[in-house]
Protein backbone atom coordinates (compact mmCIF):
# COMPACT_ATOMS: atom_id res chain seq x y z
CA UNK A 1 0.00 0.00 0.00
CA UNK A 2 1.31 3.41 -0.81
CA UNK A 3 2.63 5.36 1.73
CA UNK A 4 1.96 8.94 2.89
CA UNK A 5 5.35 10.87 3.28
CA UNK A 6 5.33 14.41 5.02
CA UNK A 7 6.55 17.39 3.39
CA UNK A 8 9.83 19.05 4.98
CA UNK A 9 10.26 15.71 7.01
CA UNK A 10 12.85 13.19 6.97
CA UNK A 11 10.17 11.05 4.97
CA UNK A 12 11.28 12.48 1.72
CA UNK A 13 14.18 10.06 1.61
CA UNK A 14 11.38 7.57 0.97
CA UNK A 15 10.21 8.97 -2.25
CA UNK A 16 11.88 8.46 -5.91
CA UNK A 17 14.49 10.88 -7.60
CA UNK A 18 14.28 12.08 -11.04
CA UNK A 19 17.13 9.89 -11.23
CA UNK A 20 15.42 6.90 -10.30
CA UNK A 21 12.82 7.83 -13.12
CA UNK A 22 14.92 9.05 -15.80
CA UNK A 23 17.86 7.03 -15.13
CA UNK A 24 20.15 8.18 -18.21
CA UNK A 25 21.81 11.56 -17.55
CA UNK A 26 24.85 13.76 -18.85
CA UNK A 27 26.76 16.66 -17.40
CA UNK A 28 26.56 20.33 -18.00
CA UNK A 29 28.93 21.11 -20.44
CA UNK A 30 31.92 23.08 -20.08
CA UNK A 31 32.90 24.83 -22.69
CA UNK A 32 35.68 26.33 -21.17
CA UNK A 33 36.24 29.83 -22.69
CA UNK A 34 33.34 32.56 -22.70
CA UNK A 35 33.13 33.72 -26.15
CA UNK A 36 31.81 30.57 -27.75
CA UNK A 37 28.23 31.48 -26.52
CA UNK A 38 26.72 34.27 -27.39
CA UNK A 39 23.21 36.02 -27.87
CA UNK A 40 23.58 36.67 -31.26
CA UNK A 41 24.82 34.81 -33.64
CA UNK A 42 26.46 37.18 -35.69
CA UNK A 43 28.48 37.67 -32.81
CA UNK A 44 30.24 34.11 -33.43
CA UNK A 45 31.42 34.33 -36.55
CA UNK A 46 32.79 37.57 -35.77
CA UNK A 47 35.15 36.19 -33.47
CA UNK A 48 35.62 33.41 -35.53
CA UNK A 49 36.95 35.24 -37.95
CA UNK A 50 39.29 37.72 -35.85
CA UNK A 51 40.79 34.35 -34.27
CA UNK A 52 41.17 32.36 -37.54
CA UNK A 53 43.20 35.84 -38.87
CA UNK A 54 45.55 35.86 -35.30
CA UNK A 55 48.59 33.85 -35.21
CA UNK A 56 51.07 32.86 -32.52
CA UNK A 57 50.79 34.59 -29.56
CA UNK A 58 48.05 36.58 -30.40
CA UNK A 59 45.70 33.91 -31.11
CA UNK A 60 46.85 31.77 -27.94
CA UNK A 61 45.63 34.61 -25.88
CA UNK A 62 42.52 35.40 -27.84
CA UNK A 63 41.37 31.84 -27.64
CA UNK A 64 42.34 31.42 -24.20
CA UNK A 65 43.73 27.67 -23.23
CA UNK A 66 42.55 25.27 -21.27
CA UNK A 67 44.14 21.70 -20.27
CA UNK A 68 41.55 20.40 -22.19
CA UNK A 69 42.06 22.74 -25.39
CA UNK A 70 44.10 24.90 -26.91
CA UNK A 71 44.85 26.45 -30.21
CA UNK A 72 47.25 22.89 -31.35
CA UNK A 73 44.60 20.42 -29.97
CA UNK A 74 43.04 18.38 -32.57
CA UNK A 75 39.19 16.73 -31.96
CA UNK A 76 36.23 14.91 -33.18
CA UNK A 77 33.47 16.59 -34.87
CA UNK A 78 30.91 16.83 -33.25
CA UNK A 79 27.91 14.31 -34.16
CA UNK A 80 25.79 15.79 -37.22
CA UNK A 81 28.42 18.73 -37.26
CA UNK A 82 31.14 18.69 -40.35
CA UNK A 83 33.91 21.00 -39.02
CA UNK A 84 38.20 20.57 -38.90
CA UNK A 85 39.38 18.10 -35.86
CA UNK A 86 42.95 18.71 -36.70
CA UNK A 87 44.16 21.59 -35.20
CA UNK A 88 42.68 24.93 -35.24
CA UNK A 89 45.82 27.04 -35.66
CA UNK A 90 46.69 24.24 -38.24
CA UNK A 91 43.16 24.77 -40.32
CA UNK A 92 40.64 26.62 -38.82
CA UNK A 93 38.23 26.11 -41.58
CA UNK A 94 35.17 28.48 -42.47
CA UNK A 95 32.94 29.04 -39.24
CA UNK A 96 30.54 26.52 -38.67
CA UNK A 97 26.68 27.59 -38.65
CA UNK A 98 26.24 28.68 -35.14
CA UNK A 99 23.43 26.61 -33.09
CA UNK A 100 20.62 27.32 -30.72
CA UNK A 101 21.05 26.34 -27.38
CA UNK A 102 19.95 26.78 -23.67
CA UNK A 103 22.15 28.79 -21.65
CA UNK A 104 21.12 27.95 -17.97
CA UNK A 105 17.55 28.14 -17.53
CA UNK A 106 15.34 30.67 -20.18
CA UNK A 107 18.17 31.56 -21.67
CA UNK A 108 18.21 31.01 -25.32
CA UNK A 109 21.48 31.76 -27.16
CA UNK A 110 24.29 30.85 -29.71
CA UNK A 111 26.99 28.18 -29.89
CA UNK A 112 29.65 27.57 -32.28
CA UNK A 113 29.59 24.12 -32.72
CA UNK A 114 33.25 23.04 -33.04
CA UNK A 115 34.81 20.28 -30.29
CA UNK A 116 37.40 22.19 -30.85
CA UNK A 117 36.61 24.99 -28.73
CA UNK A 118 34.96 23.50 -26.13
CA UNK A 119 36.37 21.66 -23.44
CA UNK A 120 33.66 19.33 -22.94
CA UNK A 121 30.69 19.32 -25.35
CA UNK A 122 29.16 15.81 -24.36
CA UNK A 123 28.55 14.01 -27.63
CA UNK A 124 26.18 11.95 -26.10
CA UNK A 125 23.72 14.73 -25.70
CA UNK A 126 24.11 15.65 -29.80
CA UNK A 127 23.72 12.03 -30.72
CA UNK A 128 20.34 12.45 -29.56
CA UNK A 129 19.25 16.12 -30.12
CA UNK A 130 16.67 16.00 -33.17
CA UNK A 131 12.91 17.74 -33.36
CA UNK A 132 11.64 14.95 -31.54
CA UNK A 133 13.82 15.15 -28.36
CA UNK A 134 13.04 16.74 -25.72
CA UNK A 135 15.82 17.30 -22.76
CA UNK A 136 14.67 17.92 -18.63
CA UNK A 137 17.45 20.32 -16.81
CA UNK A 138 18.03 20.08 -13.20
CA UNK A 139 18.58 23.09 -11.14
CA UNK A 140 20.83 23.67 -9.09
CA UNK A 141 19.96 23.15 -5.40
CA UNK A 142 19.51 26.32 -2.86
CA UNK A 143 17.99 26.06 0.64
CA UNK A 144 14.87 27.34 0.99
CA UNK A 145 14.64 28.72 -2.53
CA UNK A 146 11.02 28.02 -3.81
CA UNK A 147 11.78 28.28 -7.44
CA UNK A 148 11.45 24.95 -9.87
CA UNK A 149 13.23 22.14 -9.36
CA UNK A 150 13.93 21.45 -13.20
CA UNK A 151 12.84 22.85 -16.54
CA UNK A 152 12.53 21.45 -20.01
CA UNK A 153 13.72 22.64 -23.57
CA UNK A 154 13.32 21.39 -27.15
CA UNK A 155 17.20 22.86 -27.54
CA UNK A 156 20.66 21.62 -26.57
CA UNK A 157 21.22 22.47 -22.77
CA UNK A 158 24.28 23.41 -21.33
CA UNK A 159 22.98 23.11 -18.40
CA UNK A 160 24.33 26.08 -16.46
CA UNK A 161 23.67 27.08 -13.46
CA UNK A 162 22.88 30.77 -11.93
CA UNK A 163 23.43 29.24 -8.70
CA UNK A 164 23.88 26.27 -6.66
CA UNK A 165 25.64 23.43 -7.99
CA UNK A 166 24.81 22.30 -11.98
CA UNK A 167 22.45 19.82 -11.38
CA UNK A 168 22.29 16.62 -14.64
CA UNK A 169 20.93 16.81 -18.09
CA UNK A 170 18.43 14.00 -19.08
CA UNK A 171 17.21 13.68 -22.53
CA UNK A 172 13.67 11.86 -22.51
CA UNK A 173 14.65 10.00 -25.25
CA UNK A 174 17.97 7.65 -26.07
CA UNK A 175 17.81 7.24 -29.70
CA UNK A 176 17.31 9.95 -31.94
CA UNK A 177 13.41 10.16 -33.68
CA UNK A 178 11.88 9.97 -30.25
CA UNK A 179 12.64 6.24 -29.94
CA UNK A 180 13.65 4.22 -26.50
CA UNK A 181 12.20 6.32 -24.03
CA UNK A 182 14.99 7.16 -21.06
CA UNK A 183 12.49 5.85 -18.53
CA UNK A 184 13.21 3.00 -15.61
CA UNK A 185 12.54 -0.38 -17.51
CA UNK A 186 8.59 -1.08 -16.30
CA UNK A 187 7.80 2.16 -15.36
CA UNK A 188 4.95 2.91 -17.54
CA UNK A 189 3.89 -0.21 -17.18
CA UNK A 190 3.16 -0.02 -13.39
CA UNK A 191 2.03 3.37 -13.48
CA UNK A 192 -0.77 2.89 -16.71
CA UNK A 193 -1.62 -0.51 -14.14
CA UNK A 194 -2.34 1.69 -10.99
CA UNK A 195 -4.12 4.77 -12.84
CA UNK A 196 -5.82 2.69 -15.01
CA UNK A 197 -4.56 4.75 -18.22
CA UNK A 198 -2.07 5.11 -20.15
CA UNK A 199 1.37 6.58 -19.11
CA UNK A 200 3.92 7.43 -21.76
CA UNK A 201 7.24 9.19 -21.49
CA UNK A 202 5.82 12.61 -22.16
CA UNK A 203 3.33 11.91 -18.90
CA UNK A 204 6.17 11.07 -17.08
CA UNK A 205 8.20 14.20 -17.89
CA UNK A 206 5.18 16.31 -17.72
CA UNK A 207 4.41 15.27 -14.17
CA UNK A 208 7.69 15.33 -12.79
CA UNK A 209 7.92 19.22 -14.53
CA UNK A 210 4.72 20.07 -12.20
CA UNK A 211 5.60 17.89 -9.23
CA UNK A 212 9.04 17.36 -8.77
CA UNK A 213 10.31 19.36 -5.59
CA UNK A 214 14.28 20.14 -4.76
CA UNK A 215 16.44 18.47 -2.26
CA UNK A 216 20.29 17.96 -2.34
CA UNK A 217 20.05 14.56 -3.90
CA UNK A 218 18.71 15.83 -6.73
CA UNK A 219 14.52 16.91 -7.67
CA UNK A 220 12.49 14.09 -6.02
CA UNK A 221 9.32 13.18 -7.94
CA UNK A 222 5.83 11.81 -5.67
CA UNK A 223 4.30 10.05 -7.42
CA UNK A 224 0.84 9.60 -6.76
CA UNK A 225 -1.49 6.74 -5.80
CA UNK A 226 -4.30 8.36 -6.85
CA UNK A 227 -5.47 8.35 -10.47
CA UNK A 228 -7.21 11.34 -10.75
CA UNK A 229 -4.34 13.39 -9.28
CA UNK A 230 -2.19 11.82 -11.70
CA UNK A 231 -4.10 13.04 -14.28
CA UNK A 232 -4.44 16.42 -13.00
CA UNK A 233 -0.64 16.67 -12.93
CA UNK A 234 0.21 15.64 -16.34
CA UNK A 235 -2.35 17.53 -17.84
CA UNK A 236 -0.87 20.64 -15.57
CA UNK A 237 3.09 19.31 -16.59
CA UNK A 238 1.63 19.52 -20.34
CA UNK A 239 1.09 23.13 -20.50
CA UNK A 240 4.31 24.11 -18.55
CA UNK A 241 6.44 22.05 -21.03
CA UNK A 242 4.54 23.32 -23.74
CA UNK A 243 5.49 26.80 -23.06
CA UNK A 244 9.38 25.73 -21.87
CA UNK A 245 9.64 24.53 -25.27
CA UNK A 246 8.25 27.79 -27.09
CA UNK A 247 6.91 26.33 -30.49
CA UNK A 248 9.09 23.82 -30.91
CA UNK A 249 8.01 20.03 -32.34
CA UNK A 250 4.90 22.17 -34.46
CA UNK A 251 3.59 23.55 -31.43
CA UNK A 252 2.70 27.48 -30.78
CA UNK A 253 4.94 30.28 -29.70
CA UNK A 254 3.47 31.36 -26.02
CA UNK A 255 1.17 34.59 -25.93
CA UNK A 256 -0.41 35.90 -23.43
CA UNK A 257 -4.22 37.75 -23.88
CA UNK A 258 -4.28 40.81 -26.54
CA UNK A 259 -4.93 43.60 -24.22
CA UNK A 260 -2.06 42.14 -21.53
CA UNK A 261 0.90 41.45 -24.20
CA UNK A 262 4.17 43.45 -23.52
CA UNK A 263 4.99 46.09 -25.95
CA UNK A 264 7.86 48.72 -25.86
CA UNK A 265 6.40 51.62 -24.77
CA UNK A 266 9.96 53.69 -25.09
CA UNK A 267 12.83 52.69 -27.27
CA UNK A 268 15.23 51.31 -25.74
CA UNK A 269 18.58 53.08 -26.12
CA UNK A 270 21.55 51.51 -27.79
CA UNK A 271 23.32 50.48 -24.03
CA UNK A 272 21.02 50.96 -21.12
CA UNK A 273 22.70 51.04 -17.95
CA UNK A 274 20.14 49.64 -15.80
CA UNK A 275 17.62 47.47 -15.61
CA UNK A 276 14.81 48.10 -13.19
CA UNK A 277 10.86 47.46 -12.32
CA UNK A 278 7.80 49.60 -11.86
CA UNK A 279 5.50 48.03 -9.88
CA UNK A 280 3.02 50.76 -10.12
CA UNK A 281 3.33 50.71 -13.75
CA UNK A 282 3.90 47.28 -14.69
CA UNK A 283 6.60 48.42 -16.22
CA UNK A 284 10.38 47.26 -17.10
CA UNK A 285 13.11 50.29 -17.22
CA UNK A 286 16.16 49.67 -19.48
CA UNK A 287 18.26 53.35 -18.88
CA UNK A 288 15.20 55.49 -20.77
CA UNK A 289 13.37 51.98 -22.13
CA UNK A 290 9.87 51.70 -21.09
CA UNK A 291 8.61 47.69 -21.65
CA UNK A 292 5.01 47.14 -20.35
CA UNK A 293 2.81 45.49 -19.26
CA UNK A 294 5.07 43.15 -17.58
CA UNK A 295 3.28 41.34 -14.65
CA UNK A 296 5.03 40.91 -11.43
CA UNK A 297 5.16 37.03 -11.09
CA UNK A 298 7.47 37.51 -14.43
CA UNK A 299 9.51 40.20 -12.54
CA UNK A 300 9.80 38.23 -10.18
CA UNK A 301 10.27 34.83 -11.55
CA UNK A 302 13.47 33.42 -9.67
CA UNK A 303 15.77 30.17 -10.31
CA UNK A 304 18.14 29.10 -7.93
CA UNK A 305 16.90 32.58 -5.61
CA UNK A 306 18.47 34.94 -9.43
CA UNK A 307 15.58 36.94 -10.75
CA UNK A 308 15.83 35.28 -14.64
CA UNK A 309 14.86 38.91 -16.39
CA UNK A 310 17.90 40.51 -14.26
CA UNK A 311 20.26 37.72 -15.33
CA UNK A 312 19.29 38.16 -19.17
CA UNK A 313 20.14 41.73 -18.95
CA UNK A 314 22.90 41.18 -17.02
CA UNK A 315 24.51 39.08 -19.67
CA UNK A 316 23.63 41.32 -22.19
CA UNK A 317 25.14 44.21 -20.86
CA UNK A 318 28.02 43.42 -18.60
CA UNK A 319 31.53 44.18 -19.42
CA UNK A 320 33.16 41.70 -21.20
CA UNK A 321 37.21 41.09 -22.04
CA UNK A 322 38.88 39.53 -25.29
CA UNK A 323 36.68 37.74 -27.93
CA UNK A 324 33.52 37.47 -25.33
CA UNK A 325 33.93 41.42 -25.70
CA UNK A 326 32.86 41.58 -29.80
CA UNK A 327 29.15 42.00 -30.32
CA UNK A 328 27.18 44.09 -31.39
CA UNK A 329 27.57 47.91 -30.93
CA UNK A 330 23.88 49.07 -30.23
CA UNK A 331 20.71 47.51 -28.70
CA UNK A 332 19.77 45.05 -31.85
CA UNK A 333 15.96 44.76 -32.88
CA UNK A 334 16.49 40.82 -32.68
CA UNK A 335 17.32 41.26 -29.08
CA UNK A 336 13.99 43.58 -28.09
CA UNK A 337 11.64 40.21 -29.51
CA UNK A 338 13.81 37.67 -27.13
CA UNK A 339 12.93 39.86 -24.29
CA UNK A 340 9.25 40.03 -25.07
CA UNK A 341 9.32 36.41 -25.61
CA UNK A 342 10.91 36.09 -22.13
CA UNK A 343 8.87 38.38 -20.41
CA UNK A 344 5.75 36.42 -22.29
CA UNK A 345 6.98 32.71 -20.80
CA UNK A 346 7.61 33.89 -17.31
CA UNK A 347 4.40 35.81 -17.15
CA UNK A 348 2.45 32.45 -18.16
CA UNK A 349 4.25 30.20 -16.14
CA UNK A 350 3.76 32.43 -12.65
CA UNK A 351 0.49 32.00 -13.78
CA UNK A 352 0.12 28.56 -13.10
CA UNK A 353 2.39 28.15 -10.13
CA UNK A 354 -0.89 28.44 -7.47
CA UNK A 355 -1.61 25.55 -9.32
CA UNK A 356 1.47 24.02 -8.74
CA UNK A 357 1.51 24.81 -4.85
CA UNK A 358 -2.01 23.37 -4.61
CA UNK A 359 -0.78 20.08 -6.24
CA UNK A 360 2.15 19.76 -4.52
CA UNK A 361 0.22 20.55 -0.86
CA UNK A 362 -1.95 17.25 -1.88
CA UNK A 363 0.83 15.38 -2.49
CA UNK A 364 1.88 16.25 1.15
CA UNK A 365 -1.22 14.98 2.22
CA UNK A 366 -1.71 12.21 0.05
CA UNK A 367 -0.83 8.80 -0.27
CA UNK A 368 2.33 8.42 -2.73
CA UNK A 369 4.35 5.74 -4.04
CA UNK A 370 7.72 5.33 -2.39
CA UNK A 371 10.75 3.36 -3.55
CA UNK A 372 10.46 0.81 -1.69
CA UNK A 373 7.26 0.11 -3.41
CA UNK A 374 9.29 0.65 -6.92
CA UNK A 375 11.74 -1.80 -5.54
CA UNK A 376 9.16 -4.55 -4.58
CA UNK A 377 7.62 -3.79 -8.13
CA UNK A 378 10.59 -4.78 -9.87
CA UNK A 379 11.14 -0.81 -11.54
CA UNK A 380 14.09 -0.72 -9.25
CA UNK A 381 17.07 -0.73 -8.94
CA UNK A 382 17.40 0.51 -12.60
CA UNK A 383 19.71 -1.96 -14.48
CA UNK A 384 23.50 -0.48 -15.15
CA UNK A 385 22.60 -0.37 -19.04
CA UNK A 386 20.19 2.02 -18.44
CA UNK A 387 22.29 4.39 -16.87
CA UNK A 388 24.53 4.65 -19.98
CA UNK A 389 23.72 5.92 -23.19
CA UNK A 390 22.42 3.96 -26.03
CA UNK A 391 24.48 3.01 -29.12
CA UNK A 392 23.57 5.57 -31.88
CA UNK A 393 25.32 3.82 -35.10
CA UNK A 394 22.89 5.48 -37.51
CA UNK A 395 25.92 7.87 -38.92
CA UNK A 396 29.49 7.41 -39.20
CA UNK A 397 31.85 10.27 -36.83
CA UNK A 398 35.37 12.11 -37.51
CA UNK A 399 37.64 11.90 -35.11
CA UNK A 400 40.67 14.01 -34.38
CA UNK A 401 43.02 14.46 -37.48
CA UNK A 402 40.18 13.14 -39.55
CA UNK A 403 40.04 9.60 -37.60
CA UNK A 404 37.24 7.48 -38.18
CA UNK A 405 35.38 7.64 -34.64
CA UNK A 406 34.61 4.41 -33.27
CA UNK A 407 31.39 4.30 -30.91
């Protein structure tokens, strides 16, 4: 029989990880220099192209080495990516197309996708990154900080933290084209048994994105005993990932109602100095900017205790050394959308957090399944192979110094 485990009591030990759910994860990856990200990617190749021109000593301190990498270091491609792997002073190459990525939570940037340049771009995680994947993002752990445990993006991750320590990377598939889902072996199986439904991968991650709470281990996950609860949270999990993911997989970009959509009331100027809020207003100041209406659950919208809108404009605007320093010279237009978009996804999903606190206050009162129950169910412990990622032989891989890559 299920158990009922208190919240904020030793009884949490009792209930399953993410971990024990989604058993396959990767690292955040380190790229090891600053300027390889980006928010635009025009940016990139810029820098690209001043560090393919450098030579010597110039170019050793513009790329700035690492154990892992420097300028001499040859490399595999990365998978799906056709780029040089012998050295880049040796044969830098043209720059390659610069891709879309995650940077830290509701971040979306720019990557240049050479192994290269970073000093640890987990290959496992591009093996599997197609339009059907979908990856869930721990965050990092901080005491009493009330924010999401763990988000979920369509894009490459990098998983970065704005603070706490990284927390893992789990793709919800293990095979490209949405095939093998990265659950624990009889998972859906004993849950579509107890709820009487079905329970696919997508419940499972949709659940955990509207249940899951933090603890040092790792987000734990309750799962319920109760059907109908089960149901409430996936359909609940459903709309949150469906706005993390922001149109992706043939889905809609996130807008909020007509009369309550943010618009830029007063350019913003071409380096604003500060970024501030008007709560009487509804308003967002950038220097002499004037964004509104902005609500103030997106204001306010924290990960890890950082305000996300801060951090955005922080990153934008902070003073920046080397190649991380070219960019563009003014405020561009592109830029302006992102934030609206931003402000847009935050604004929807403080919406539904009351929801969220009212599901997870049931679960505190509710029966839930605990692993010892997955244990006696045969779901754990998860077998070793599961824990390790799948063999993707669907495409061959250069190695370093143009090396067939062996996987």
């Amino acid at each position: 029989m299920a158990a009922r485990v208190a919240a904020g009591t030793g009884g949490g030990d009792a209930l399953p990880l993410l971990d024990d759910l989604m058993p396959w994860s990767v690292r955040p990856l380190r790229p090891g220099r600053p300027w390889v990200t980006a928010p635009e990617a025009s940016s990139l190749r810029a820098r690209w192209d001043l560090l393919a021109r450098a030579e010597g000593a110039e170019q050793e301190r513009l790329f700035r080495p690492s154990r892992s990498r420097t300028p001499q270091t040859p490399a595999a491609a990365l998978p799906g990516r056709s780029t040089g792997t012998s050295g880049f002073a040796r044969d830098p190459g043209p720059c390659p197309e610069p891709v879309r990525i995650l940077h830290g939570p509701f971040d979306e940037q720019w990557l240049i996708p050479d192994h290269r340049l970073l000093d640890a771009a987990r290959p496992e995680l591009w093996r599997v990154a197609d339009g059907q994947q979908v990856f869930a993002v721990e965050h990092g752990y901080v005491p009493q900080d009330g924010g999401p445990a763990l988000s979920a993006t369509a894009l490459l991750p990098d998983g970065h933290s704005p603070a706490g320590r990284p927390g893992r990377i789990r793709p919800l598939y293990r095979r490209p084209g949405g095939q093998e889902p990265n659950l624990a072996p009889g998972l859906c199986a004993l849950l579509a048994a107890r709820y009487g439904a079905p329970a696919g991968a997508e419940d499972v991650l949709a659940w955990s994105l509207a249940a899951a709470r933090p603890s040092p281990a790792g987000p734990l996950v309750p799962l319920p005993a109760d059907g109908a609860l089960w149901a409430e949270g996936v359909e609940l999990g459903r709309e949150l990932l469906r706005l993390q993911v922001r149109g992706a997989r043939g889905g809609e970009r996130p807008r909020l109602p007509g009369g309550r959509r943010p618009y830029v009331r007063a350019a913003i100027p071409a380096r604003p100095d500060e970024l501030r809020y008007d709560a009487g207003e509804e308003a967002i100041v950038l220097g002499e900017g004037r964004v509104s209406p902005v609500p103030a659950g997106a204001w306010d919208f924290r990960v890890g205790g950082v305000r996300m809108l801060e951090l955005w404009f922080e990153r934008r605007t902070a003073t920046a050394e080397g190649l991380a320093a070219v960019g563009p010279r003014g405020w561009p237009r592109e830029r302006t959308s992102e934030l609206l978009e931003l402000i847009t996804v935050l604004a929807l999903l403080a919406a539904l957090e009351p929801r969220q606190r009212a599901l997870r206050d049931r679960l505190a009162r509710e029966a839930a399944l605990t692993r010892e129950e997955l244990h006696t169910a045969g779901v754990l412990p998860v077998p070793a192979a599961a824990r390790r990622p799948a063999s993707v032989l669907d495409h061959e891989e250069e190695g370093p110094e143009g090396q067939f890559a062996l996987l």
